[in-house]
C-alpha atoms as a PDB file:
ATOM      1  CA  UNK A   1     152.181 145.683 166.528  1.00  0.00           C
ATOM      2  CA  UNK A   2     149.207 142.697 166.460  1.00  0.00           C
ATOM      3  CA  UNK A   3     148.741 141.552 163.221  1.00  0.00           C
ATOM      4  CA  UNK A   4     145.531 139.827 162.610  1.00  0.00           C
ATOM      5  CA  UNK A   5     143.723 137.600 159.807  1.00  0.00           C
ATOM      6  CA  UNK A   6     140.641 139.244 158.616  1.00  0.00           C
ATOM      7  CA  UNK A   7     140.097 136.129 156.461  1.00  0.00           C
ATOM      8  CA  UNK A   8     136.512 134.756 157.611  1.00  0.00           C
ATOM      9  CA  UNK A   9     134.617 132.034 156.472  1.00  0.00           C
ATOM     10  CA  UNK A  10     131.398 134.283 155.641  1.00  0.00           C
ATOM     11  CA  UNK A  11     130.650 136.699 153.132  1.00  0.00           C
ATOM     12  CA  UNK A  12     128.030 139.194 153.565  1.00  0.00           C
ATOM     13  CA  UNK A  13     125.952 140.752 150.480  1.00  0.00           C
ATOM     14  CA  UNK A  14     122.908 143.284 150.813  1.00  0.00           C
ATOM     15  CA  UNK A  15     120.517 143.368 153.942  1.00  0.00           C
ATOM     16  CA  UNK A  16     117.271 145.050 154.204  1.00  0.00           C
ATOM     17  CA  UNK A  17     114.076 145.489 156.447  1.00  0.00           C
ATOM     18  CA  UNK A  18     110.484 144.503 154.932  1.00  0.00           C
ATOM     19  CA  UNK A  19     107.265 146.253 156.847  1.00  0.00           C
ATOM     20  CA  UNK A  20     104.123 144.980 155.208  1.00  0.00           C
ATOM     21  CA  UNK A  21     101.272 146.742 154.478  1.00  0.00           C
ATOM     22  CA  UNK A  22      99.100 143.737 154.833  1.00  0.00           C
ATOM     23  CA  UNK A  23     100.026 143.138 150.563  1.00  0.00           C
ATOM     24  CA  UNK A  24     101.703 140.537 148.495  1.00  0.00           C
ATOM     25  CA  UNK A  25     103.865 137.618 149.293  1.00  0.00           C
ATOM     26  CA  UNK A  26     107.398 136.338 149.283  1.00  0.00           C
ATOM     27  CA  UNK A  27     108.037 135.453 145.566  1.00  0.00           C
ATOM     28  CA  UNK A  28     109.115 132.080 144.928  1.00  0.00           C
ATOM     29  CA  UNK A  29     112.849 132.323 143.744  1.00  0.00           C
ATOM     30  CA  UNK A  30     116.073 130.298 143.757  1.00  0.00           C
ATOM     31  CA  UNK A  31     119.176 132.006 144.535  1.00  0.00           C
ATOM     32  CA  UNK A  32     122.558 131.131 144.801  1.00  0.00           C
ATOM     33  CA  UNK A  33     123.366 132.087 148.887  1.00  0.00           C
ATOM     34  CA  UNK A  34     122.138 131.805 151.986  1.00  0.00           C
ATOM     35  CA  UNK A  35     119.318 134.063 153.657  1.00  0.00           C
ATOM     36  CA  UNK A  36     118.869 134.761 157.131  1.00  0.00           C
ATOM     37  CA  UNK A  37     115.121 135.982 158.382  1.00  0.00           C
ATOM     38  CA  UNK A  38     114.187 137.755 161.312  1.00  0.00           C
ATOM     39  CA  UNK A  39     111.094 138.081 162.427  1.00  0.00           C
ATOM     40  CA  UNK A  40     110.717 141.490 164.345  1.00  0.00           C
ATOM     41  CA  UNK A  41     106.545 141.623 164.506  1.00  0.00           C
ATOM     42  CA  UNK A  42     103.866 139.672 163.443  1.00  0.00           C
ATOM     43  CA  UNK A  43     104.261 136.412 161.659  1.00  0.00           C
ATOM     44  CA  UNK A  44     106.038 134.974 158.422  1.00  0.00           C
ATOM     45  CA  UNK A  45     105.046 132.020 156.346  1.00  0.00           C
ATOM     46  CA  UNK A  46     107.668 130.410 153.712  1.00  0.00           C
ATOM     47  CA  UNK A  47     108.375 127.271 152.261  1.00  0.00           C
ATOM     48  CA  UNK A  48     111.753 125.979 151.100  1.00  0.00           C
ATOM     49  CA  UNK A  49     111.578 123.080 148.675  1.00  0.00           C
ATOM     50  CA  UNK A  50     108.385 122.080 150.127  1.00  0.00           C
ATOM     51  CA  UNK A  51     108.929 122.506 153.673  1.00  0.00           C
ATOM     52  CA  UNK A  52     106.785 124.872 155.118  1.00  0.00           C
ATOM     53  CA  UNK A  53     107.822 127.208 158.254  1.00  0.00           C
ATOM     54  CA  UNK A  54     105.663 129.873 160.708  1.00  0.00           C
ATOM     55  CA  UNK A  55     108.042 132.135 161.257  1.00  0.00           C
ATOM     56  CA  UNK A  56     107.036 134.068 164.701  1.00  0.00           C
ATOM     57  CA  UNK A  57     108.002 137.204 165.925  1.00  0.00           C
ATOM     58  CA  UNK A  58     111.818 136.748 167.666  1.00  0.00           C
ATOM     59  CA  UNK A  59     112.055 133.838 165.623  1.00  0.00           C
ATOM     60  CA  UNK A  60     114.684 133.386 162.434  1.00  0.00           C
ATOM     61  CA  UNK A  61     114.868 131.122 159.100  1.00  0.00           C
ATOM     62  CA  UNK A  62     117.870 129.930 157.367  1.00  0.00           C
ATOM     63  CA  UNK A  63     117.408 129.346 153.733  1.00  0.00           C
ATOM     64  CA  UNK A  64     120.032 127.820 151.769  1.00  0.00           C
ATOM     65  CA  UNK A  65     121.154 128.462 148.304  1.00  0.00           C
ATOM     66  CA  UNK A  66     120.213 127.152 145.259  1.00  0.00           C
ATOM     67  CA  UNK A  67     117.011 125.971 147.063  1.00  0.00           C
ATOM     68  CA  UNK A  68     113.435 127.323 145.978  1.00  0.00           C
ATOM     69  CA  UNK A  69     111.778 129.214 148.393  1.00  0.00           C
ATOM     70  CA  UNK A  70     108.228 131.240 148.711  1.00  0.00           C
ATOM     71  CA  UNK A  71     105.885 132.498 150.844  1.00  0.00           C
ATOM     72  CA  UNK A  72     102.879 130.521 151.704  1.00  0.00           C
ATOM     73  CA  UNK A  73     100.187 133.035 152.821  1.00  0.00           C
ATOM     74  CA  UNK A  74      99.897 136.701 151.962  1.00  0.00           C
ATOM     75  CA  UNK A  75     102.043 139.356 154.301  1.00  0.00           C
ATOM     76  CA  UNK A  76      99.964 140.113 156.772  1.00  0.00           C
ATOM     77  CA  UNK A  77      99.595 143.776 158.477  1.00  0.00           C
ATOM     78  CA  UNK A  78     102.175 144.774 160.657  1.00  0.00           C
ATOM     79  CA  UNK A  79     104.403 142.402 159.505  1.00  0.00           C
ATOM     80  CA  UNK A  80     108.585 143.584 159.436  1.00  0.00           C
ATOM     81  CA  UNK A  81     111.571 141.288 159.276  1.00  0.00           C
ATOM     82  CA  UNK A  82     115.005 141.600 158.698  1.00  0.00           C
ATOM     83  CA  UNK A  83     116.721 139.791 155.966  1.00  0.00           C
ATOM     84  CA  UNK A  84     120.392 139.144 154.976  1.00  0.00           C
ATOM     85  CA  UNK A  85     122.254 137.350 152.087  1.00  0.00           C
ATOM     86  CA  UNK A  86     125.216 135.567 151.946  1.00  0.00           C
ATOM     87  CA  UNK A  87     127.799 133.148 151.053  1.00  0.00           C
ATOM     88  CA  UNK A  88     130.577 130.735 152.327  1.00  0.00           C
ATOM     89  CA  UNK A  89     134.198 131.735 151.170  1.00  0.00           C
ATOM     90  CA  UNK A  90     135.529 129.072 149.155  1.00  0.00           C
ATOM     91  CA  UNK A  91     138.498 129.399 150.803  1.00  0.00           C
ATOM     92  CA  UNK A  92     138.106 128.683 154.275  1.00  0.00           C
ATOM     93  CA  UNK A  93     140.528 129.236 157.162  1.00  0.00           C
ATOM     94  CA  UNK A  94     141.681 125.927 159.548  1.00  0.00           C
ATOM     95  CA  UNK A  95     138.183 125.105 162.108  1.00  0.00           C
ATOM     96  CA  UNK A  96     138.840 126.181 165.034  1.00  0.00           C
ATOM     97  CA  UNK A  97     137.486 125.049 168.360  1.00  0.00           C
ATOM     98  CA  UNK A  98     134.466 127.529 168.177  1.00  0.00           C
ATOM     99  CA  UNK A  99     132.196 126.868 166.006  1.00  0.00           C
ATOM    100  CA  UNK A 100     129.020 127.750 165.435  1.00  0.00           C
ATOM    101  CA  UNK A 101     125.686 125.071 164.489  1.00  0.00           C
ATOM    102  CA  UNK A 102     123.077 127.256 163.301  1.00  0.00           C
ATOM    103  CA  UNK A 103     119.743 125.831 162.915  1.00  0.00           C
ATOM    104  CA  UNK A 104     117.369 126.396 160.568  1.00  0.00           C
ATOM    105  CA  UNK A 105     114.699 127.664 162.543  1.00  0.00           C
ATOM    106  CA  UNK A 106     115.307 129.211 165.883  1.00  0.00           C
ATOM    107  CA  UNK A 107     114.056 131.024 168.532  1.00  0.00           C
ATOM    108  CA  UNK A 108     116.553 134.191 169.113  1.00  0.00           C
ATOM    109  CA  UNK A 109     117.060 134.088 173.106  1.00  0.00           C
ATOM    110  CA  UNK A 110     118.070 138.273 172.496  1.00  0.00           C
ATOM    111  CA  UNK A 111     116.228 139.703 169.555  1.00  0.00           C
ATOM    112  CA  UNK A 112     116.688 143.445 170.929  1.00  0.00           C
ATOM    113  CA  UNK A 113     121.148 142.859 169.834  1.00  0.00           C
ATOM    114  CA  UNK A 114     119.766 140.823 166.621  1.00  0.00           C
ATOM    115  CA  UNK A 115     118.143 143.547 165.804  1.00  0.00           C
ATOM    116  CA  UNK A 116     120.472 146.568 167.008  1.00  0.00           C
ATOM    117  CA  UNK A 117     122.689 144.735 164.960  1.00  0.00           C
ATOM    118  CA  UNK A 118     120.450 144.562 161.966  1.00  0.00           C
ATOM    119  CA  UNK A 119     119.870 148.250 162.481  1.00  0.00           C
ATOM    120  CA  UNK A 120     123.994 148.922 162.237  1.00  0.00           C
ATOM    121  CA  UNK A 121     124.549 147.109 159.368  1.00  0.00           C
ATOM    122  CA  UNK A 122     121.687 148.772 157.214  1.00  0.00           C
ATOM    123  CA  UNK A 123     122.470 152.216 158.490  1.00  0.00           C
ATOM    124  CA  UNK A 124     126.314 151.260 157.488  1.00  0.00           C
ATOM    125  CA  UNK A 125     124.737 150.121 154.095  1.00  0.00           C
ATOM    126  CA  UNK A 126     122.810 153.163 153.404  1.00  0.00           C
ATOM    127  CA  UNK A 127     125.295 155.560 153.863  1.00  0.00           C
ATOM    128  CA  UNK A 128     128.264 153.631 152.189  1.00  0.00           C
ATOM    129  CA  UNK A 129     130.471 153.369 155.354  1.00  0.00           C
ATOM    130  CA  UNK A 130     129.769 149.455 155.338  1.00  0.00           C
ATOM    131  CA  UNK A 131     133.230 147.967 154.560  1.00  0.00           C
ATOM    132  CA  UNK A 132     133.378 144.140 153.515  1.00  0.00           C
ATOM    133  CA  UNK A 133     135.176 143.243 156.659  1.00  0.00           C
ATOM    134  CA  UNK A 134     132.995 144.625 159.347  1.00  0.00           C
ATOM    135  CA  UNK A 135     130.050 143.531 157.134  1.00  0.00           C
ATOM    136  CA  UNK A 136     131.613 139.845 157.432  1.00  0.00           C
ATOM    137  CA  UNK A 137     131.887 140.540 161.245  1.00  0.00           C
ATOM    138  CA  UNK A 138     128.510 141.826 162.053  1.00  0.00           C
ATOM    139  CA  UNK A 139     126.752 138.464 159.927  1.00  0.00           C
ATOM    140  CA  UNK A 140     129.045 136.690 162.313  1.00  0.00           C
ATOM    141  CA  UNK A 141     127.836 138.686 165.359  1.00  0.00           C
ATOM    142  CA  UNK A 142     124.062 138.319 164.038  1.00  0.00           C
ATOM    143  CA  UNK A 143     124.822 134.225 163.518  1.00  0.00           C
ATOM    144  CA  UNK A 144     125.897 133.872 167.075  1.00  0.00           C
ATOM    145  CA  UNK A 145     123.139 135.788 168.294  1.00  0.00           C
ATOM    146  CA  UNK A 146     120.700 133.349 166.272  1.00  0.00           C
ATOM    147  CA  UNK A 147     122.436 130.285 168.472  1.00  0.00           C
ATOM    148  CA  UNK A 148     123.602 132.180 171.490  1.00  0.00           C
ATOM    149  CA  UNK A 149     121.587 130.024 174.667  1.00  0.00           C
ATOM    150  CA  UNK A 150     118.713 131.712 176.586  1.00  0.00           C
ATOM    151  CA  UNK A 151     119.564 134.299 179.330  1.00  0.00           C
ATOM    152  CA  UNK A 152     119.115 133.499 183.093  1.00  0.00           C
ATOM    153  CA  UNK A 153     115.778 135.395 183.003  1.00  0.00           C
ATOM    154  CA  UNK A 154     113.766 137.365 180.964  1.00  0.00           C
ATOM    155  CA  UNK A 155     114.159 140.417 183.658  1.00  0.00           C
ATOM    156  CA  UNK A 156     118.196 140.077 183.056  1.00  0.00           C
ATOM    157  CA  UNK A 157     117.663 141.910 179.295  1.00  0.00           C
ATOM    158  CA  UNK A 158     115.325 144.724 180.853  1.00  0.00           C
ATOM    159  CA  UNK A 159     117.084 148.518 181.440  1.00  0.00           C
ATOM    160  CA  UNK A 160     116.567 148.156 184.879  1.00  0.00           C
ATOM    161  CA  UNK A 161     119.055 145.108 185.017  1.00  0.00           C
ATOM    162  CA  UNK A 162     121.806 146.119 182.775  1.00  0.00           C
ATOM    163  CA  UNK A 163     121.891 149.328 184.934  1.00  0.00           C
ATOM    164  CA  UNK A 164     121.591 147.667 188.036  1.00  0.00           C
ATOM    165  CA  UNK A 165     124.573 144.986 186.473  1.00  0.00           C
ATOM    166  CA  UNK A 166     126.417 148.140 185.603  1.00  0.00           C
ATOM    167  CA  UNK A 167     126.245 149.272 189.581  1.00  0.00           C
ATOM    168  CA  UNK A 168     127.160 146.109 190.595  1.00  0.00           C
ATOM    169  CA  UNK A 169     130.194 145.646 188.580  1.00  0.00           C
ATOM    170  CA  UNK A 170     131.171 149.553 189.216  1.00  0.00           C
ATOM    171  CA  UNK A 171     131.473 148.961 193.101  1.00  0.00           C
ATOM    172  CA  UNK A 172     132.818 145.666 193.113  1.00  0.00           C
ATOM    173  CA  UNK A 173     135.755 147.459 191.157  1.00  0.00           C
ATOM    174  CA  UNK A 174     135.984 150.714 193.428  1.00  0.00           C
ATOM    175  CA  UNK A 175     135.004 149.419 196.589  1.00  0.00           C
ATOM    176  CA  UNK A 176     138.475 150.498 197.921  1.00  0.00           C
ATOM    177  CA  UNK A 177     137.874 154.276 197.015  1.00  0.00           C
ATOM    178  CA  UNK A 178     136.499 156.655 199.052  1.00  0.00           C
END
């Protein structure tokens, strides 16, 4: 038997998805954890203690607790991002050598796992199949996707390439078989 530590230095909270309607703004509000934005369409405008940000589509935000934030401009139409709260455990496990520097604005090299991911973990929500320790595991997934370097080439993330990949790797590992 393996016998793992589940203990993880993140805890998630809630998650949702907001689609504008062209309407309102982000309310001005302190809280007491971290945020993560993602921008899926259109463009976001916030402020966090009086540093404003442009938050572009494929783009993310890290807001950190017990720091005002707002929006700056209304929503505008066709506007939908991805949000997610949480905190650091108190009780953190030894570093180890990976670790991850996550900035505070970024430009998400692969938003289409970001947001599959995004996409798991409110569907996990909804339905009340969202334990605390895959929930911790996915915000770790979506943190290294927020950091994770640029791809070769834009054409490596299209269907076409994966399935090609998949070919690839499929007769490189039968090429002895008939």
């Amino acid at each position: 038997m393996l016998v793992l530590s589940t203990a993880l230095p993140i805890r998630s909270q809630n998650a949702g998805l907001c689609v504008s309607r062209g309407q309102g703004k982000h309310p001005s509000r302190r809280i007491d954890s971290y945020e993560l934005i993602f921008v899926r369409e259109g463009t976001l405008h916030m402020e966090e203690e009086g540093k404003p940000f442009v938050i572009g589509a494929g783009q993310s935000l890290l807001l950190f607790p017990n720091r005002t934030h707002s929006g700056t401009a209304p929503y505008p139409p066709g506007l939908s991002y991805y949000w997610i709260h949480f905190t650091l455990q108190t009780e953190r496990p030894p570093i180890s050598h990976a670790v991850l520097r996550i900035p505070q604005l970024a430009t998400v090299a692969r938003p289409d796992h970001l947001v599959t991911l995004f996409h798991r973990f409110l569907e996990d929500q909804e339905s009340a199949s969202l334990d605390q320790t895959a929930a911790d595991l996915m915000l770790l997934l979506m943190l290294a996707e927020v950091v994770a370097p640029p791809t070769r080439s834009a054409e490596a993330e299209t269907a076409a390439a994966v399935l090609a990949n998949r070919a690839e790797a499929f007769v490189r590992t039968h090429f002895h078989l008939d």
